[in-house]
N, C-alpha and C. Protein backbone atom coordinates (compact mmCIF):
# COMPACT_ATOMS: atom_id res chain seq x y z
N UNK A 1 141.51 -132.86 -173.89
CA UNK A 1 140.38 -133.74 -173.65
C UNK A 1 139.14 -133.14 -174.30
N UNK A 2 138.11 -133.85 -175.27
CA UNK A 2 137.15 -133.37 -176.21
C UNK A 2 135.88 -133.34 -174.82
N UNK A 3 135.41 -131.76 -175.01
CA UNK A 3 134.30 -131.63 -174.49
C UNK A 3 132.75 -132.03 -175.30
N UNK A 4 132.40 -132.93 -174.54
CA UNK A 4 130.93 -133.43 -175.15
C UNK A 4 129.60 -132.78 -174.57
N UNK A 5 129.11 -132.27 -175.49
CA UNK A 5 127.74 -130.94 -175.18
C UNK A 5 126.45 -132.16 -175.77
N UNK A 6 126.24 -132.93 -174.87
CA UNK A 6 124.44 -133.08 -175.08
C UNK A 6 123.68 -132.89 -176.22
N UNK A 7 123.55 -131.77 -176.44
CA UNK A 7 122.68 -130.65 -177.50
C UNK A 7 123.21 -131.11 -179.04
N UNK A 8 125.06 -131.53 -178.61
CA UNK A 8 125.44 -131.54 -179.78
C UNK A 8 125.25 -133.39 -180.42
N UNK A 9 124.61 -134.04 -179.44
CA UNK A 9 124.91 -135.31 -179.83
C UNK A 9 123.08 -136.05 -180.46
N UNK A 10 123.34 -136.43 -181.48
CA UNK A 10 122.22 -136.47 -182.07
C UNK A 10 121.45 -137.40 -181.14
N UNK A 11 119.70 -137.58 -181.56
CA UNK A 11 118.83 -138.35 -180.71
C UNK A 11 118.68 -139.93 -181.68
N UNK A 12 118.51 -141.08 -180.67
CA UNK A 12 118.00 -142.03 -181.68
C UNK A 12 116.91 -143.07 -180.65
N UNK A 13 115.42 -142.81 -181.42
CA UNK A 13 114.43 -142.92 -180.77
C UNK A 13 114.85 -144.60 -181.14
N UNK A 14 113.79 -145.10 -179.66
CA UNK A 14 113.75 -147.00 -180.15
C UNK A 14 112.54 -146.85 -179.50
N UNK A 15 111.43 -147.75 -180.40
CA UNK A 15 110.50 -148.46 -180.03
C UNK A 15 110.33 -149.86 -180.49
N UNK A 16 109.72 -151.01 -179.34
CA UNK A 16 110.27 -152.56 -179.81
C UNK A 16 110.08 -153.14 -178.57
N UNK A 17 109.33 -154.30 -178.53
CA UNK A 17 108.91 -155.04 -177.29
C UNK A 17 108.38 -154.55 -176.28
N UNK A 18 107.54 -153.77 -176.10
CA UNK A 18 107.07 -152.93 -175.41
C UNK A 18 107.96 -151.40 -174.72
N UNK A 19 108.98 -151.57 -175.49
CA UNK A 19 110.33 -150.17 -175.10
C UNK A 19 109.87 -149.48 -175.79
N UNK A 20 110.30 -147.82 -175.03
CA UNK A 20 109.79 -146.83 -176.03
C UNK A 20 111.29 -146.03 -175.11
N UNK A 21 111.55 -145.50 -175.96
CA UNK A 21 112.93 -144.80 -174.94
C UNK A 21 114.01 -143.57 -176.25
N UNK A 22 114.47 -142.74 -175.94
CA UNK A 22 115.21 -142.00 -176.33
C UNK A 22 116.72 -141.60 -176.30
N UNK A 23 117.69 -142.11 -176.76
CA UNK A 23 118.58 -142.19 -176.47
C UNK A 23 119.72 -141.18 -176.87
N UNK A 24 121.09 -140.95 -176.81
CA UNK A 24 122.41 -140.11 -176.99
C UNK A 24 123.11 -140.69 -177.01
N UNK A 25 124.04 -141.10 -177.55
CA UNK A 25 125.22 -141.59 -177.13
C UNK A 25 125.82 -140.34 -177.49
N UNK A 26 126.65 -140.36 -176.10
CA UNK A 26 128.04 -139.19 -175.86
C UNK A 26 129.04 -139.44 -175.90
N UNK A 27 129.54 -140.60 -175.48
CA UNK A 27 130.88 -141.09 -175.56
C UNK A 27 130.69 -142.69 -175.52
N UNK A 28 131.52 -143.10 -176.73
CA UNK A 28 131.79 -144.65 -177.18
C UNK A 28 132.86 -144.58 -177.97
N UNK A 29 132.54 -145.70 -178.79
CA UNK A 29 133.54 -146.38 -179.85
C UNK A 29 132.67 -146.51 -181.19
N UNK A 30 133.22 -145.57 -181.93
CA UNK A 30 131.92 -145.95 -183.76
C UNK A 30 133.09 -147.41 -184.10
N UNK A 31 134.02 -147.86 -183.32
CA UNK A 31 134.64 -149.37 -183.98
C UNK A 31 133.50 -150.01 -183.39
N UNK A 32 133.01 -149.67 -182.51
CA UNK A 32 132.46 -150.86 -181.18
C UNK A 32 130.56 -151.08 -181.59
N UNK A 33 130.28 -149.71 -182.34
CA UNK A 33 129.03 -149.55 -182.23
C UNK A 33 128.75 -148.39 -183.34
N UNK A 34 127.62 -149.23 -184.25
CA UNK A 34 127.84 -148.45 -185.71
C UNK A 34 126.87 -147.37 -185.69
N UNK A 35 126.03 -146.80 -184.28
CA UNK A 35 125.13 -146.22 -184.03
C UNK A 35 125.70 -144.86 -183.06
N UNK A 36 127.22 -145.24 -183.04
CA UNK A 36 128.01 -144.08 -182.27
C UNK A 36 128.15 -143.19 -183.31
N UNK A 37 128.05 -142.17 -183.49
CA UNK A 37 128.73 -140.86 -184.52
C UNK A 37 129.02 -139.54 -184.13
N UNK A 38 129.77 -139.52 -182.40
CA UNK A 38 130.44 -138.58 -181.73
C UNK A 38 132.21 -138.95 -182.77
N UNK A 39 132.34 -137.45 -182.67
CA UNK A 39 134.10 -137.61 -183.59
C UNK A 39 134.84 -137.94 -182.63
N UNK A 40 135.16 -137.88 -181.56
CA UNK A 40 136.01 -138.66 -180.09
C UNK A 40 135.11 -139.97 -180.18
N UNK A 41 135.97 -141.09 -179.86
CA UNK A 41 135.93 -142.77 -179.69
C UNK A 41 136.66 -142.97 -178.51
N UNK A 42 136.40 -144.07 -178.08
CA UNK A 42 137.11 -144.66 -176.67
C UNK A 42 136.80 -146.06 -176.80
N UNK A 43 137.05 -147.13 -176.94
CA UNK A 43 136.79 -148.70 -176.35
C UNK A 43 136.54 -148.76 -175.00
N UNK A 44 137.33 -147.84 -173.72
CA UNK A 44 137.58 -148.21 -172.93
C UNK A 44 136.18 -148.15 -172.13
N UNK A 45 135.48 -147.08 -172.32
CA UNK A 45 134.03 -146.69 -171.71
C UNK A 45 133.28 -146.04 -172.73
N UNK A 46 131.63 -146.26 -172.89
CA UNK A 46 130.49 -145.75 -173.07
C UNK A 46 129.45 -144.86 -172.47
N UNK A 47 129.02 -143.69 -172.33
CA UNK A 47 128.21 -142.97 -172.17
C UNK A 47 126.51 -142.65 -172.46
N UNK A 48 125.77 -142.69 -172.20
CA UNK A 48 124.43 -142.61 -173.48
C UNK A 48 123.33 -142.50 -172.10
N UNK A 49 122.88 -141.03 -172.61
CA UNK A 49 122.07 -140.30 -172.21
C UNK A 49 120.50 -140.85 -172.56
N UNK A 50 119.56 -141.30 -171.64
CA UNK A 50 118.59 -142.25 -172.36
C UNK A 50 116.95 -141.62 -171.66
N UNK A 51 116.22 -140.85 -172.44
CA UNK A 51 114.88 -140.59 -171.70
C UNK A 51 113.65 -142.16 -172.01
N UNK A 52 113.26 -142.51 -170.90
CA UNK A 52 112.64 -144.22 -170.79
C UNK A 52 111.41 -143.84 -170.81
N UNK A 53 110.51 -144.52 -171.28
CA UNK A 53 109.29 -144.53 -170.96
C UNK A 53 108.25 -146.12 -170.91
N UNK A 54 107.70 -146.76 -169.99
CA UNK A 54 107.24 -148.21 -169.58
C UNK A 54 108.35 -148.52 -169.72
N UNK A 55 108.43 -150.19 -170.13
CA UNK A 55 109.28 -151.61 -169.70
C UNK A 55 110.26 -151.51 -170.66
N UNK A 56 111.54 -151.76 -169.99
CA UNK A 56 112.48 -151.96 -170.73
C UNK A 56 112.39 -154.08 -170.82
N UNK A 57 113.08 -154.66 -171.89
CA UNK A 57 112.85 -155.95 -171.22
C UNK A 57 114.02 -156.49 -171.16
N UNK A 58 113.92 -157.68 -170.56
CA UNK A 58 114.63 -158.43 -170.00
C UNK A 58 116.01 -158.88 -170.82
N UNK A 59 116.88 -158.25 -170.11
CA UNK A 59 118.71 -158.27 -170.73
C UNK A 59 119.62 -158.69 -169.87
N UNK A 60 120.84 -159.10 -170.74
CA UNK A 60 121.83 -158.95 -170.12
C UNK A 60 122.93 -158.73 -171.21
N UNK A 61 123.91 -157.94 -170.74
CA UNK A 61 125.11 -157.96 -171.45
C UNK A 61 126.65 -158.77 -170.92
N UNK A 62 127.01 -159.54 -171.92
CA UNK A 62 128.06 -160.18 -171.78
C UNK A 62 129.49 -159.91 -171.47
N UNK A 63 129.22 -158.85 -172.28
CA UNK A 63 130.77 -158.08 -172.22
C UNK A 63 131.52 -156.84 -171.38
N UNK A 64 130.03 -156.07 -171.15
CA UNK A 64 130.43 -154.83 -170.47
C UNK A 64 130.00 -155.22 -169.19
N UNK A 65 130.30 -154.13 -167.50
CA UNK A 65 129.99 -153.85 -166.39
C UNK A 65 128.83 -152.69 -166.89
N UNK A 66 127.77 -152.48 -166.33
CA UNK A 66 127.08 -151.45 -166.74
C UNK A 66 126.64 -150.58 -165.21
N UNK A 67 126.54 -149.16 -165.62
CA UNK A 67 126.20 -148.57 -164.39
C UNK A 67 124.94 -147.64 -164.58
N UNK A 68 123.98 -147.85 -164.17
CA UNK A 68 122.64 -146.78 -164.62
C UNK A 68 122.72 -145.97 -163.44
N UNK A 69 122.86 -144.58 -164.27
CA UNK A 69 122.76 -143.14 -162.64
C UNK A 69 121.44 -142.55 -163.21
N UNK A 70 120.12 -142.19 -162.43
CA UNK A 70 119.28 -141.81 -162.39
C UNK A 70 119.15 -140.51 -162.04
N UNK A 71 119.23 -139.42 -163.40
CA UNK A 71 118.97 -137.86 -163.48
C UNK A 71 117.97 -137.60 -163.11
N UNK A 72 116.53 -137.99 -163.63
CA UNK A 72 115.24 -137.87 -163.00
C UNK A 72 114.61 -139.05 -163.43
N UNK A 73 113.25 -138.64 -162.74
CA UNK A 73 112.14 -139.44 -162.53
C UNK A 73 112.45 -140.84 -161.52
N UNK A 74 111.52 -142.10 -161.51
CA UNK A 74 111.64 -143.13 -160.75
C UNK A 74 111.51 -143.87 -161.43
N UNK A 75 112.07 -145.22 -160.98
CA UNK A 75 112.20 -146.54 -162.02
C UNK A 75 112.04 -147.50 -160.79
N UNK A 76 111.78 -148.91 -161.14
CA UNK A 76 111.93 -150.00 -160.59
C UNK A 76 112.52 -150.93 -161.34
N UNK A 77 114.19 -151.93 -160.80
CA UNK A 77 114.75 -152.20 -161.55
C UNK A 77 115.38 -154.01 -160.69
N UNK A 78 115.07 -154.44 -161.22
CA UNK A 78 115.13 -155.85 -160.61
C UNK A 78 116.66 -156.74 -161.24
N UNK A 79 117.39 -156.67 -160.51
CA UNK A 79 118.79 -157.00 -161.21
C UNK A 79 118.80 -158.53 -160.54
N UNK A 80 119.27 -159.68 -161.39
CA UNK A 80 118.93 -161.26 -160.80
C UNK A 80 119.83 -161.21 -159.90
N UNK A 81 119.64 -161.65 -158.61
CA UNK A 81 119.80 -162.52 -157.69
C UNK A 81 120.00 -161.44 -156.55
N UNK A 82 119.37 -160.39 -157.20
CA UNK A 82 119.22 -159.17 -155.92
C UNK A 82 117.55 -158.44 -155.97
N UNK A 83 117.52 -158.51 -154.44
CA UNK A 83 115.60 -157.71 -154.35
C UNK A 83 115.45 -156.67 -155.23
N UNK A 84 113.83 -156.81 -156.09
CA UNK A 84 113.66 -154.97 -156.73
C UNK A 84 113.34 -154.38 -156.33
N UNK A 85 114.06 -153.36 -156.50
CA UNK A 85 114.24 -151.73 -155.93
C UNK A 85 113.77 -151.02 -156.76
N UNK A 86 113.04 -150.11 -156.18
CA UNK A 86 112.80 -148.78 -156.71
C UNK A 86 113.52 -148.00 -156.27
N UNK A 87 114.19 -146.76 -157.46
CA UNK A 87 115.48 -145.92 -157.64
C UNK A 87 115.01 -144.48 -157.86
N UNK A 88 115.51 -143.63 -157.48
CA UNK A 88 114.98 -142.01 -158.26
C UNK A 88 116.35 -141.28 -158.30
N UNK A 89 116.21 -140.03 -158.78
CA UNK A 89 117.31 -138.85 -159.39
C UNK A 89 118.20 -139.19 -158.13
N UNK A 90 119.36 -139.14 -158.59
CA UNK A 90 120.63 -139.51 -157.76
C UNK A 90 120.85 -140.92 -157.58
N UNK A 91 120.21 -141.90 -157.39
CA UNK A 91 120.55 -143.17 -157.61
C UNK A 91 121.60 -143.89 -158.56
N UNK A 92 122.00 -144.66 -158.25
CA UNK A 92 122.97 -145.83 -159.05
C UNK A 92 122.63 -147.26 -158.69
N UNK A 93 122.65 -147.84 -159.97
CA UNK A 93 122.59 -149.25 -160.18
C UNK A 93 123.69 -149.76 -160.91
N UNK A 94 123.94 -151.15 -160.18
CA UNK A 94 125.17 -151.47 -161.07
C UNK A 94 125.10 -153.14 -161.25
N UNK A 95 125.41 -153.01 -162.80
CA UNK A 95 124.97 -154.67 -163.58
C UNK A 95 126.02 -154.95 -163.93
N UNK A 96 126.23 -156.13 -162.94
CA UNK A 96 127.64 -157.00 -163.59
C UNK A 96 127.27 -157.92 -164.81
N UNK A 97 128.08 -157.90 -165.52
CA UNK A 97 128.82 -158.19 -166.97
C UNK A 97 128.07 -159.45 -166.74
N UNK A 98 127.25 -159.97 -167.30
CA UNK A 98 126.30 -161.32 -167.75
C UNK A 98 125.00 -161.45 -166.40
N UNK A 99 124.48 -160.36 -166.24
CA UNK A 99 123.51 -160.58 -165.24
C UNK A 99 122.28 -159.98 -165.79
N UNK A 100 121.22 -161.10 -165.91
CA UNK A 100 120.14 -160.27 -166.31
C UNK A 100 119.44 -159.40 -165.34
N UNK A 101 118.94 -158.20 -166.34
CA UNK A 101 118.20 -157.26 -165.61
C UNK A 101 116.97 -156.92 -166.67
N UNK A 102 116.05 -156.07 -165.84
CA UNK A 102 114.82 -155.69 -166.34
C UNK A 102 114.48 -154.46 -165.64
N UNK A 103 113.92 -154.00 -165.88
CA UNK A 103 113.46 -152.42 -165.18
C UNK A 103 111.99 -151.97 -166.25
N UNK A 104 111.47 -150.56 -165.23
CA UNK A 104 110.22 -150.26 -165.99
C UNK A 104 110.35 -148.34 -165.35
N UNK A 105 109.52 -147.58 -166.00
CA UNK A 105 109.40 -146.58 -165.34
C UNK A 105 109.41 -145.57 -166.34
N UNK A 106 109.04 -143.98 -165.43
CA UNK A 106 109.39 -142.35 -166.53
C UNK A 106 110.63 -142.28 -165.94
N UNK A 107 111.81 -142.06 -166.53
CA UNK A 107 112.93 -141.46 -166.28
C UNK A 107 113.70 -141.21 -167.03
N UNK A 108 115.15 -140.49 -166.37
CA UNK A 108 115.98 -140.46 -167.59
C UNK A 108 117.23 -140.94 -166.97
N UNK A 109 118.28 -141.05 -167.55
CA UNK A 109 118.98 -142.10 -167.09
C UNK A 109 120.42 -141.86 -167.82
N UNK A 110 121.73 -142.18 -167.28
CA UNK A 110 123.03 -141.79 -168.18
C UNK A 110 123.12 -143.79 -167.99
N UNK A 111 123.72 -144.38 -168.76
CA UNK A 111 124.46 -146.10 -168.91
C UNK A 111 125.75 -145.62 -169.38
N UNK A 112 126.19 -146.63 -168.53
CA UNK A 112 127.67 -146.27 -168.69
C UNK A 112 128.35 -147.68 -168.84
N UNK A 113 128.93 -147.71 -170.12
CA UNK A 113 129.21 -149.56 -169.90
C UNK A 113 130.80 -149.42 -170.27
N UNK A 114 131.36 -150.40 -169.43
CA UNK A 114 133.14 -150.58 -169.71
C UNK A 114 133.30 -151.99 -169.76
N UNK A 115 134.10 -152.16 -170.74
CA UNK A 115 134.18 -151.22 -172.12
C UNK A 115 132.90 -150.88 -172.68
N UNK A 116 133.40 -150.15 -173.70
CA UNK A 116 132.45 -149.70 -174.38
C UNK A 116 131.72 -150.58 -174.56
N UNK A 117 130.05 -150.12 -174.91
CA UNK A 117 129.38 -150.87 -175.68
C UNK A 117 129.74 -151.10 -176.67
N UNK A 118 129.09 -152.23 -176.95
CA UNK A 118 129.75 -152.93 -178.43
C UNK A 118 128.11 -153.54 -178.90
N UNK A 119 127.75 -153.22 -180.70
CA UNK A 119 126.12 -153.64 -180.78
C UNK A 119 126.55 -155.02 -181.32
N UNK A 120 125.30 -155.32 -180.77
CA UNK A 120 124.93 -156.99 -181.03
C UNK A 120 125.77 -157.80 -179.68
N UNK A 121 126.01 -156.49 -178.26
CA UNK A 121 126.17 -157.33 -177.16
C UNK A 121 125.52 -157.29 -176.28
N UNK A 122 123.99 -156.84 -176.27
CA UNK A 122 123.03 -157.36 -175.53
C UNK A 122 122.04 -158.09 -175.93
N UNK A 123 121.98 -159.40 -174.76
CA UNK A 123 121.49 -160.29 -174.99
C UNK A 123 119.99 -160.45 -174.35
N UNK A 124 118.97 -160.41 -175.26
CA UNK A 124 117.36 -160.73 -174.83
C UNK A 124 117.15 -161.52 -174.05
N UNK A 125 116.55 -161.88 -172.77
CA UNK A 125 116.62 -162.60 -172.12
C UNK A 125 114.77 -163.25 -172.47
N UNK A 126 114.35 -163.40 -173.46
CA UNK A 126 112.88 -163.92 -174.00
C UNK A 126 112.24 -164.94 -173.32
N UNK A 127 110.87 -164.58 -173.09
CA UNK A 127 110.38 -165.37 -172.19
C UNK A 127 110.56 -165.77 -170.63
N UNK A 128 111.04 -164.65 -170.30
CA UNK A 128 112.11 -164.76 -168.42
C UNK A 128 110.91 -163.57 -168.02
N UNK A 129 110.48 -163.61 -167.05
CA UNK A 129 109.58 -162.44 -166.45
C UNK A 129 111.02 -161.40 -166.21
């Protein structure tokens, strides 16, 4: 089983719609996602180590279950058709497969989506508070 070291997995900054955030991917699929370039692949699950900073916006993904575990800091994360919560280090959130969500906050954060992420499968939810 390939051990994945953090340190060793390159950074890929995003800024865009008011997101500013830092990301890893540790474990995916480079079939699934042309922004993966760990030498171990999986379809089955995704990994990605993400430091956040303000609003993420308004998404949903179609394809995957997603699970956000909160390493540090605090977030507030409003998942549809459930109250928003504010979350800190040790927390879990969990986004079923076509549910929009939105969140804001300093933190850092592991996403874990099964299957893997796959790009061009999250969907903008534009113009939705």
């Amino acid at each position: 089983m390939p051990v994945v070291r953090l340190r060793d997995v390159p950074e890929i900054a995003v800024e865009r719609d008011g997101m500013k955030l830092v990301m890893q991917k540790a474990i995916g699929s480079a079939a699934r996602d042309r922004n993966f370039t760990m030498p171990a692949t999986t379809d089955a699950v995704s990994v990605t180590y993400i430091r956040h900073w303000a609003s993420h916006r308004r998404m949903r993904c179609d394809e995957s279950d997603r699970v956000m575990f909160v390493v540090e800091g605090e977030a507030v994360i409003e998942i549809e058709g459930e109250p928003r919560e504010s979350i800190g280090a040790g927390d879990f959130a969990l986004i079923p497969r076509g549910t929009p969500y939105v969140f804001s906050g300093d933190f850092t954060y592991l996403v874990i989506n099964a299957p893997a992420f796959r790009e061009g499968s999250d969907v903008p939810m534009d113009g939705q508070p």
